[in-house]
N, C-alpha and C. Protein backbone atom coordinates (compact mmCIF):
# COMPACT_ATOMS: atom_id res chain seq x y z
N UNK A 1 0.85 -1.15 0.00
CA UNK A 1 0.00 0.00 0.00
C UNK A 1 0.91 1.22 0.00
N UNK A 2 0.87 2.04 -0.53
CA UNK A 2 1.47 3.59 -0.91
C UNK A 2 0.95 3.71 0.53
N UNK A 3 2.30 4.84 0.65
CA UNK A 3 2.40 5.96 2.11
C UNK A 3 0.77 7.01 2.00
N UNK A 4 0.52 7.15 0.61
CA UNK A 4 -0.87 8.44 0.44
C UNK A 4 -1.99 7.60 0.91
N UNK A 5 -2.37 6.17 0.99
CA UNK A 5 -3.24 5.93 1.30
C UNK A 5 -3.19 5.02 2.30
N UNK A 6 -2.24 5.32 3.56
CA UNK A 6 -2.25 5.23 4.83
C UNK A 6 -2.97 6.29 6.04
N UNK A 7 -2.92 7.63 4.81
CA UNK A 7 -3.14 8.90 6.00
C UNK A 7 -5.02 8.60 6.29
N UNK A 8 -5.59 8.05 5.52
CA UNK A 8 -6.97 7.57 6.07
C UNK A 8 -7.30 7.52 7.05
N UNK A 9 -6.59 5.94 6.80
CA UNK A 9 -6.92 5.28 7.99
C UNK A 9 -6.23 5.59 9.29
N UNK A 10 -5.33 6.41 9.38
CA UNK A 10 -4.65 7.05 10.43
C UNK A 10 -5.51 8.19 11.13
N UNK A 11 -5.77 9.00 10.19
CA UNK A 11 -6.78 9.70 10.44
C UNK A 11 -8.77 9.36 10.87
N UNK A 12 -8.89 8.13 10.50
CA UNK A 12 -10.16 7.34 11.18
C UNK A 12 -9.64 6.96 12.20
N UNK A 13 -8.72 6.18 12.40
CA UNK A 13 -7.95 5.57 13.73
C UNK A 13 -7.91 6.58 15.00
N UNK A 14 -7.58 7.80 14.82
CA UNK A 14 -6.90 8.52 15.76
C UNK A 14 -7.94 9.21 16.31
N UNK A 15 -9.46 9.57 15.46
CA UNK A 15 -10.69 10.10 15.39
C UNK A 15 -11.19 8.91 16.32
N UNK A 16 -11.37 7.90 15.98
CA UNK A 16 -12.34 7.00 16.77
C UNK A 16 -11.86 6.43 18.09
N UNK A 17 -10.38 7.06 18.22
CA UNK A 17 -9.48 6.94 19.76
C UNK A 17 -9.98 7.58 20.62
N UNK A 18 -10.23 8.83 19.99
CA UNK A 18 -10.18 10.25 20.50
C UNK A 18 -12.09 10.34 21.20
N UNK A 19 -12.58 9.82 20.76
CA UNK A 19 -14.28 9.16 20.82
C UNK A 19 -14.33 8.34 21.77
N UNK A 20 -13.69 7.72 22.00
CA UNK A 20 -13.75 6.29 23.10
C UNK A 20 -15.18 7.05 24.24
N UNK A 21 -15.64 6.38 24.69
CA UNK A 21 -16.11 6.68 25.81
C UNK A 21 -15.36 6.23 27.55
N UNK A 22 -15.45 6.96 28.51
CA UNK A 22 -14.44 6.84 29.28
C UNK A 22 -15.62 6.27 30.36
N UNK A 23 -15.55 5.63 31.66
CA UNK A 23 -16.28 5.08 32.75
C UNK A 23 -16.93 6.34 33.28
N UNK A 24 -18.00 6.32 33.82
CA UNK A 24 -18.23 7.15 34.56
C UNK A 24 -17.42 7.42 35.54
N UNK A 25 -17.08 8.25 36.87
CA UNK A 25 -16.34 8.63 37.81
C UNK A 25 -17.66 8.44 38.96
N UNK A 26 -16.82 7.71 39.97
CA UNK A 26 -17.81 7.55 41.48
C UNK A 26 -18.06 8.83 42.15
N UNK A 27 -19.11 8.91 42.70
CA UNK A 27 -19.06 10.26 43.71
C UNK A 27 -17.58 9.91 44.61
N UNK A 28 -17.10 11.20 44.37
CA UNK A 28 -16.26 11.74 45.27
C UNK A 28 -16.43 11.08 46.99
N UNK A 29 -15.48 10.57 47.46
CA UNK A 29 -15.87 9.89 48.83
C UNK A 29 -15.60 11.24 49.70
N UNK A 30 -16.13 10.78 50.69
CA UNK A 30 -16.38 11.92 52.17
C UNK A 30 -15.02 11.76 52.67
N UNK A 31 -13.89 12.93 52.70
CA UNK A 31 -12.78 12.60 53.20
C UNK A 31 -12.77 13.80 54.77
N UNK A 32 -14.24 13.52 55.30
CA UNK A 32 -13.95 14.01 56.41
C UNK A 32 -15.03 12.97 57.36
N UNK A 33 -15.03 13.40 58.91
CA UNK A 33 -15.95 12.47 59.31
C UNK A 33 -17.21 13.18 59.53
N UNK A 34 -18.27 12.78 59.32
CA UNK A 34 -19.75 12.97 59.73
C UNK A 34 -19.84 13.69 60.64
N UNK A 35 -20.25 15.34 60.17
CA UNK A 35 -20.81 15.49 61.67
C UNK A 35 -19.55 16.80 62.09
N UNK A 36 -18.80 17.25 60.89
CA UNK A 36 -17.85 18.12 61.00
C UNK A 36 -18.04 19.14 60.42
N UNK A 37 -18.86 19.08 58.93
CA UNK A 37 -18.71 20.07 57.99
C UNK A 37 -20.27 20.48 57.72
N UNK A 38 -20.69 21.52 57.67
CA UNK A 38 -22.20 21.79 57.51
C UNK A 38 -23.04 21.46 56.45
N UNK A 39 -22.24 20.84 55.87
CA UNK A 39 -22.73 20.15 54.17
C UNK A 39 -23.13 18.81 54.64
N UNK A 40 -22.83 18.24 56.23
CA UNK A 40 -23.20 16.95 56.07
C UNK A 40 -25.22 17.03 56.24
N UNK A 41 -25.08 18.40 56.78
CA UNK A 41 -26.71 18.29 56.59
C UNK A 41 -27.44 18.89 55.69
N UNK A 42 -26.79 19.51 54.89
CA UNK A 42 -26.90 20.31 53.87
C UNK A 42 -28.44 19.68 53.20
N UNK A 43 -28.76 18.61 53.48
CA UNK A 43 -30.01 17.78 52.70
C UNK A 43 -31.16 18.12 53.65
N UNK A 44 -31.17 19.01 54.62
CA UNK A 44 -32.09 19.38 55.60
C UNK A 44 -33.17 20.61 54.57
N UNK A 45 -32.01 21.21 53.80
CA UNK A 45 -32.29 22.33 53.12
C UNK A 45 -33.75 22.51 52.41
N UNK A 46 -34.49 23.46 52.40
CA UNK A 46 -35.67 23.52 51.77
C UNK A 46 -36.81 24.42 52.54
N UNK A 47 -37.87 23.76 51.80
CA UNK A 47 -39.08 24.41 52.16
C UNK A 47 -40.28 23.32 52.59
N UNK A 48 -41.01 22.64 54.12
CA UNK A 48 -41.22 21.44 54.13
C UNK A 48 -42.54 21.85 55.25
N UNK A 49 -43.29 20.75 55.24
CA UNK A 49 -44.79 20.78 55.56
C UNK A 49 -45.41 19.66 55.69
N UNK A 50 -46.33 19.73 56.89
CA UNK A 50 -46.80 18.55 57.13
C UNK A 50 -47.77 18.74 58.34
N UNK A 51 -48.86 17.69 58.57
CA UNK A 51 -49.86 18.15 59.82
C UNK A 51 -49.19 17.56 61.18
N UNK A 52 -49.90 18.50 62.15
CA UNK A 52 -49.89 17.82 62.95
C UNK A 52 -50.67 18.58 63.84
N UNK A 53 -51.92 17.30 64.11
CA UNK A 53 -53.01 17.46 65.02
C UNK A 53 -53.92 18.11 64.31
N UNK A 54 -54.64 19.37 65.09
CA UNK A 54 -55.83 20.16 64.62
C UNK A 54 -55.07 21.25 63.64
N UNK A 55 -53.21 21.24 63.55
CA UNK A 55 -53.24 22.30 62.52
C UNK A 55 -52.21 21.42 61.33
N UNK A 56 -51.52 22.84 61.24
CA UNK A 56 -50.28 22.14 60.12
C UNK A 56 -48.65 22.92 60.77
N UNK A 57 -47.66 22.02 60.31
CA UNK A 57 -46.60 22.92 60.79
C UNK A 57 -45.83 23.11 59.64
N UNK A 58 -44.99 24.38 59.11
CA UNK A 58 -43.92 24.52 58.40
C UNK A 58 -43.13 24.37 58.56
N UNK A 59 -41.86 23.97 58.11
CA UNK A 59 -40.54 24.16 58.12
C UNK A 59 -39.56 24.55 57.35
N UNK A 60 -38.65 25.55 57.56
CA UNK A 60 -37.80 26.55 56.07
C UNK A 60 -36.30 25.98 56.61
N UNK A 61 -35.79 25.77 55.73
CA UNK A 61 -33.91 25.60 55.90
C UNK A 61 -33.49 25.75 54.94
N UNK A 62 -32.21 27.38 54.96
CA UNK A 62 -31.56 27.99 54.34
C UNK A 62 -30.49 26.84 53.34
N UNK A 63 -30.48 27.47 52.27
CA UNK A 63 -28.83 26.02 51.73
C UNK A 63 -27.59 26.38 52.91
N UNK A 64 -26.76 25.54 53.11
CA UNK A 64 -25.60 25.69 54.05
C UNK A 64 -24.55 26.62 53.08
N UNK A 65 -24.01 27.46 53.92
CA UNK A 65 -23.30 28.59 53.41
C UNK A 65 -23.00 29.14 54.87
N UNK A 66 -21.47 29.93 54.81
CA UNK A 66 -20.59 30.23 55.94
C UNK A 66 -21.18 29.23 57.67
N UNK A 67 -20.44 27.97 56.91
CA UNK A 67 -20.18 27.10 58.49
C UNK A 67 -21.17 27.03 59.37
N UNK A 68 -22.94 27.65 58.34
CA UNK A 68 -24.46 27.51 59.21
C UNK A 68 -25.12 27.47 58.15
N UNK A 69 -26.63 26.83 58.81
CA UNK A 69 -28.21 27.24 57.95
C UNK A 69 -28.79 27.53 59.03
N UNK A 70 -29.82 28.68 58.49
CA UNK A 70 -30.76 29.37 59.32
C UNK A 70 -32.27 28.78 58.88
N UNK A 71 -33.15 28.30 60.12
CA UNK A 71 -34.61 27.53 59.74
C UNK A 71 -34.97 28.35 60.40
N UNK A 72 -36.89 28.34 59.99
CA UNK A 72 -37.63 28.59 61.68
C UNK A 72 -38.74 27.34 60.89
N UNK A 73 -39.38 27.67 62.26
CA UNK A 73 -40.44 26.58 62.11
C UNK A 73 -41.53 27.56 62.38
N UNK A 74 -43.07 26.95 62.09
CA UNK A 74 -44.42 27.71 62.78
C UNK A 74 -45.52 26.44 62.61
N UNK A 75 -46.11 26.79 63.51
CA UNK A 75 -47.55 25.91 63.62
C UNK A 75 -49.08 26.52 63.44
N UNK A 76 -49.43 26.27 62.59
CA UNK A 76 -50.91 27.03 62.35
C UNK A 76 -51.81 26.36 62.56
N UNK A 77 -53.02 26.85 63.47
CA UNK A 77 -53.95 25.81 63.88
C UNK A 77 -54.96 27.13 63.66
N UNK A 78 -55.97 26.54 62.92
CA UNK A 78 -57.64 27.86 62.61
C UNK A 78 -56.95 29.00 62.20
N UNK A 79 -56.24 28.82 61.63
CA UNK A 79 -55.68 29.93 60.67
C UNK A 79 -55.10 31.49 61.92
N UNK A 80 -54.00 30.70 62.79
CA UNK A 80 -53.75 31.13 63.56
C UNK A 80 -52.25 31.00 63.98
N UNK A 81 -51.52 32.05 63.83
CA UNK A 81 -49.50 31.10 64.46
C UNK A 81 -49.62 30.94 65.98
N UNK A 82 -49.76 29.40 66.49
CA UNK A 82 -49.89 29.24 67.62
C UNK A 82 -48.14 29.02 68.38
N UNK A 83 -47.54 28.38 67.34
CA UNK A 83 -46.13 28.42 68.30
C UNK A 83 -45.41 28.74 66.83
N UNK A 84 -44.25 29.45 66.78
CA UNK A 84 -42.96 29.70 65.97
C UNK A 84 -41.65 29.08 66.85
N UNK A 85 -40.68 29.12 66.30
CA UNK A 85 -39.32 29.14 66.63
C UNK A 85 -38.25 29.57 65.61
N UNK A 86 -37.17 30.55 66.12
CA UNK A 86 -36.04 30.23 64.99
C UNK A 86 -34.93 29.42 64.96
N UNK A 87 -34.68 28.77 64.23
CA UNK A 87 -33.51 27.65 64.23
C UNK A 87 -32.28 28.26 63.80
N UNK A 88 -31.23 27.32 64.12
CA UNK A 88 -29.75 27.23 63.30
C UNK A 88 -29.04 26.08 63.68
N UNK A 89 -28.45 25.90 62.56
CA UNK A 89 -27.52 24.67 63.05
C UNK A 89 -26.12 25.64 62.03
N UNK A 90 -25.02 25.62 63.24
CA UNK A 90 -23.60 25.81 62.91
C UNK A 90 -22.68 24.61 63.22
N UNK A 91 -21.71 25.05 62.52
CA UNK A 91 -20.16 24.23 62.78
C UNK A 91 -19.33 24.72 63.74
N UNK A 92 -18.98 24.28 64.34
CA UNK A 92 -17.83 24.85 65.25
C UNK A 92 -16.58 23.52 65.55
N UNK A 93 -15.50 23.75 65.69
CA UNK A 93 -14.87 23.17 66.16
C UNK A 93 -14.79 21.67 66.72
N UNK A 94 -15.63 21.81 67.73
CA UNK A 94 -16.18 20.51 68.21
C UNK A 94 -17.27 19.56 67.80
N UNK A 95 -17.62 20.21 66.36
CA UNK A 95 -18.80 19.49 65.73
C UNK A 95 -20.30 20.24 65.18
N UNK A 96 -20.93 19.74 65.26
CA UNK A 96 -22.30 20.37 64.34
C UNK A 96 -23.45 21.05 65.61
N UNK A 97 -24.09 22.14 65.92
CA UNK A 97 -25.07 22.26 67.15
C UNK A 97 -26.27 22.78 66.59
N UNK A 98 -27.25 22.64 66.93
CA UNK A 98 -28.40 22.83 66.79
C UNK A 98 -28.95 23.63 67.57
N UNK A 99 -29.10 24.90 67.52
CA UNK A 99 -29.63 25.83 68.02
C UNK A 99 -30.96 26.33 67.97
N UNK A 100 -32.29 26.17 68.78
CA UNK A 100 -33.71 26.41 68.74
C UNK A 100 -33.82 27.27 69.66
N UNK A 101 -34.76 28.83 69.57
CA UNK A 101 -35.28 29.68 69.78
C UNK A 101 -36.65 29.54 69.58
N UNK A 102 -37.49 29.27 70.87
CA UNK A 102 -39.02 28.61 70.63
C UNK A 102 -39.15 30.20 71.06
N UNK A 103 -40.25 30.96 70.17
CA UNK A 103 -41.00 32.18 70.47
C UNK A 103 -39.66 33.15 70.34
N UNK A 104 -38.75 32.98 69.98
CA UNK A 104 -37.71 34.10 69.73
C UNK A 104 -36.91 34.30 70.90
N UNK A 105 -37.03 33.34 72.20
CA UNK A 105 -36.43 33.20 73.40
C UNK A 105 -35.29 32.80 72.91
N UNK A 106 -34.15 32.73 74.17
CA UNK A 106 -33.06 32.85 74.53
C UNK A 106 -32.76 31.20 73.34
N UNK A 107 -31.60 31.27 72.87
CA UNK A 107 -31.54 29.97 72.26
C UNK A 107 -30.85 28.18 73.15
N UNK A 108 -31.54 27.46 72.76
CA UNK A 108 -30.93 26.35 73.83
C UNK A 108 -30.23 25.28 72.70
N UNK A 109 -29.15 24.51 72.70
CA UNK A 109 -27.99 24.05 72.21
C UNK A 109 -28.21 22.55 72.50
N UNK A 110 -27.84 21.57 70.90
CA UNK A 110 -27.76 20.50 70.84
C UNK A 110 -27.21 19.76 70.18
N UNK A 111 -26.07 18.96 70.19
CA UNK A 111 -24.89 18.76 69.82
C UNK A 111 -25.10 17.54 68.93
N UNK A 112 -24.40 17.73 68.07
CA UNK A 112 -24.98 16.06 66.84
C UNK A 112 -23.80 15.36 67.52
N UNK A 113 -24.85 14.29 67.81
CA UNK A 113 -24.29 12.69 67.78
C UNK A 113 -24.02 11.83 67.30
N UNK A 114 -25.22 12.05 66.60
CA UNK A 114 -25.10 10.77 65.26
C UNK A 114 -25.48 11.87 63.69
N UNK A 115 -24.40 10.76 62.83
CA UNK A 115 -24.97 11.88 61.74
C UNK A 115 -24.85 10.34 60.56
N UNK A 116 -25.19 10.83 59.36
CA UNK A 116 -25.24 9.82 58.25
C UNK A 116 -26.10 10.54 56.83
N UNK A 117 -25.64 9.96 56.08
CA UNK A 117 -26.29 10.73 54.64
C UNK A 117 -27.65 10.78 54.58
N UNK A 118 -28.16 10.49 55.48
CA UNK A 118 -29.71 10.79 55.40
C UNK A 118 -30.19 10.99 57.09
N UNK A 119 -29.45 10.83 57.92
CA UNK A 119 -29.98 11.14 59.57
C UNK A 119 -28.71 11.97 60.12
N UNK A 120 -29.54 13.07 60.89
CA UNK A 120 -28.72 13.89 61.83
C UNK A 120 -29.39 13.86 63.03
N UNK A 121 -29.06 13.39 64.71
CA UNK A 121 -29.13 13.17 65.48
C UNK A 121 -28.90 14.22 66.21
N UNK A 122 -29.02 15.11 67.04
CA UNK A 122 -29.14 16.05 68.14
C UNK A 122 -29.55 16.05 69.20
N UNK A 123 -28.41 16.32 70.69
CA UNK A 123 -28.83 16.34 71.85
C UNK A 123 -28.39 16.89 72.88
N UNK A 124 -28.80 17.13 74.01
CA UNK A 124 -28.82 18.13 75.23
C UNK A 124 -29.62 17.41 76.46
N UNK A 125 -28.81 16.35 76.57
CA UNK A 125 -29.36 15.77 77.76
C UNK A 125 -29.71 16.50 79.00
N UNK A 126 -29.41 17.51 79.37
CA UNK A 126 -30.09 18.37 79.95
C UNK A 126 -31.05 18.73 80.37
N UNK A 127 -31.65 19.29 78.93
CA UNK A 127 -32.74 19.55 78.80
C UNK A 127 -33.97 19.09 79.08
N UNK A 128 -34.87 18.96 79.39
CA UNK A 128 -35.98 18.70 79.99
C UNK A 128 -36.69 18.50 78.43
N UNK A 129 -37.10 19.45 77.84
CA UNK A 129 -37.95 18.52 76.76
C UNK A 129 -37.83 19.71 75.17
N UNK A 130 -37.29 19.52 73.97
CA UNK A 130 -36.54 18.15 73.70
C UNK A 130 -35.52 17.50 74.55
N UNK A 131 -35.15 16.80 74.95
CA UNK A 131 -33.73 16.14 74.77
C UNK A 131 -32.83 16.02 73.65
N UNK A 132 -33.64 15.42 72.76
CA UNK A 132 -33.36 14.48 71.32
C UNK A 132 -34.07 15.30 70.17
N UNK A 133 -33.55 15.89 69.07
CA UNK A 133 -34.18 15.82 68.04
C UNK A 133 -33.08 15.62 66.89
N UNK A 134 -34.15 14.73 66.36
CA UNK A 134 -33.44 13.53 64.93
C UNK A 134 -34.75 14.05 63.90
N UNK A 135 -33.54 14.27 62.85
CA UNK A 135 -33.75 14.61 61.27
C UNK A 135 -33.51 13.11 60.33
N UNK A 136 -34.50 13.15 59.70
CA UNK A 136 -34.49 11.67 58.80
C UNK A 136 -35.18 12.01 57.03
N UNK A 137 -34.31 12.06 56.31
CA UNK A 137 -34.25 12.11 54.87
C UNK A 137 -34.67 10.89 54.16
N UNK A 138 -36.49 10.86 54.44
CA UNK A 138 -37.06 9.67 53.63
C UNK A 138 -37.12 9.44 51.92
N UNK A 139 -37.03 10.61 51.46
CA UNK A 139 -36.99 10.70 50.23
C UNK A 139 -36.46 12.24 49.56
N UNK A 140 -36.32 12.05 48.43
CA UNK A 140 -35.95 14.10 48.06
C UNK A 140 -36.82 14.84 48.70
N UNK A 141 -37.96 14.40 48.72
CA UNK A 141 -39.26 15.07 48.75
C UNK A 141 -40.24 14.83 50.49
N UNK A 142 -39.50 13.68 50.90
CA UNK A 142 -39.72 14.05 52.22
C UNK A 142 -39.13 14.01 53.28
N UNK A 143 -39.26 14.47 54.26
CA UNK A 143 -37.89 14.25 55.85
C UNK A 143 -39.21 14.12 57.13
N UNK A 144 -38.55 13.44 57.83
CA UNK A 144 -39.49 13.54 59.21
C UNK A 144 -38.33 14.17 60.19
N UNK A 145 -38.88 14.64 61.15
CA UNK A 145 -38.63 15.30 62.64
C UNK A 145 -39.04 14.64 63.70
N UNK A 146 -38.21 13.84 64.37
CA UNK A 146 -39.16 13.20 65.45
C UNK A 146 -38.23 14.08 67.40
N UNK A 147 -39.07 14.74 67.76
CA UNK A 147 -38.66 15.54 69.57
C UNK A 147 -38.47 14.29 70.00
N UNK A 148 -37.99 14.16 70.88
CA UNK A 148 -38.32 13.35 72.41
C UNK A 148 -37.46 14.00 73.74
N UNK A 149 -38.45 13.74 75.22
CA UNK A 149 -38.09 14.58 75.58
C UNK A 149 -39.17 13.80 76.95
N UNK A 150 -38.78 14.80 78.25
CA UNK A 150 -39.51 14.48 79.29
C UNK A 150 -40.56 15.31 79.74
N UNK A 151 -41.80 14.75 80.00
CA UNK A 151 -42.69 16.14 80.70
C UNK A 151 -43.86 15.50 81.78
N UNK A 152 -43.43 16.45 83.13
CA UNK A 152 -43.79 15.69 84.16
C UNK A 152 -43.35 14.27 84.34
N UNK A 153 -42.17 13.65 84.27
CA UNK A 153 -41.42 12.75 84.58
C UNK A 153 -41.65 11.63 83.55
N UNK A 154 -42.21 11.71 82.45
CA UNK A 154 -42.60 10.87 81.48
C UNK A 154 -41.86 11.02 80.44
N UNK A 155 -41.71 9.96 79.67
CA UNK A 155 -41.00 10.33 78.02
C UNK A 155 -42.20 10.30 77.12
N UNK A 156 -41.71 11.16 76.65
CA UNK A 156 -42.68 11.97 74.95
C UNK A 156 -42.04 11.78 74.08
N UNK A 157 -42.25 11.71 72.81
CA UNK A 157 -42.31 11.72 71.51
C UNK A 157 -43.20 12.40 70.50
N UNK A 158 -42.57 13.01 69.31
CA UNK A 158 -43.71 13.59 68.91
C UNK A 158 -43.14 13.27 67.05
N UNK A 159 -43.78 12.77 65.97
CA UNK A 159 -42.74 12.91 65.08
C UNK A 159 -43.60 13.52 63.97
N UNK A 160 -42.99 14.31 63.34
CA UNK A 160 -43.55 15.67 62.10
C UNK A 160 -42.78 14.59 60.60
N UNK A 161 -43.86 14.88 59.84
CA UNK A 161 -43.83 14.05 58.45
C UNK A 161 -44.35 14.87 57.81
N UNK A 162 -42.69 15.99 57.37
CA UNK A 162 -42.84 16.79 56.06
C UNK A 162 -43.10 15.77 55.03
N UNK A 163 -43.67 17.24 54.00
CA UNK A 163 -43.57 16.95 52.60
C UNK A 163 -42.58 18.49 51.86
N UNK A 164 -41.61 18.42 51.09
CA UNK A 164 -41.40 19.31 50.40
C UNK A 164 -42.55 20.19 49.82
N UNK A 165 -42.62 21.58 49.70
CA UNK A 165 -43.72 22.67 49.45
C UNK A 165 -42.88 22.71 47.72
């Protein structure tokens, strides 16, 4: 075969190299531990809703940005705001805290315990009631909230089953 009718197939060759398709790439692994960086809850984020009892309650969480997200919550019962709170959860040093302001009062502090790509755990044994509040990422579209906590020497529970708005 002549050198002139090599450049072809050199030129198909080098074209259909250049085409290959390559593997997809894995998500990026977590090269920190759970429960350090404010992105691990970052899936809290949104706009979320759901009943409970005679009303309904909201819930708002900012995207994570500077080492916090800012929520509040409200409860509407007869077309009425019977309880609010404002939230935050920051990073600090020692880990992830959860900060609740029920009625715009003084804020009370709860330290993640457990965390995982779909549950964040929070607590303040302390506290009288919550103790415990755990975040659970059932789907894109929904998360539950479940308190627990003591009142009048008893344990309570209470658990909220957003839906994304």
């Amino acid at each position: 075969m002549p050198p002139r009718s090599l450049l072809p197939v050199v030129l198909c060759s080098a074209a259909l190299l250049s085409c290959r398709s390559t593997p997809p790439t894995a998500p990026a692994a977590r090269t920190h531990a759970c429960g350090t960086s404010i992105t691990d809850v970052a899936w809290m984020a949104g706009d979320w809703q759901g009943p409970s009892g005679p009303g309904t309650v909201d819930e708002h969480w900012t995207q994570a940005s500077g080492d916090s997200m800012l929520g509040m919550s409200r409860f509407v019962s007869q077309g009425r705001t019977v309880f609010f709170e404002y939230l935050r959860i920051e990073a600090r040093p020692d880990g992830l805290y959860y900060i609740a302001h029920p009625k715009a009062r003084p804020g009370v502090e709860f330290k993640l315990v457990r965390c995982s790509e779909r549950e964040a755990l929070f607590e303040n044994p302390e506290h009288d009631h919550p103790k415990r509040i755990l975040y659970r990422r059932e789907s894109a579209d929904r998360l539950t909230a479940r308190v627990e906590g003591d009142e009048g020497g008893k344990a309570v529970a209470e658990d909220f089953l957003y839906t994304r708005m």
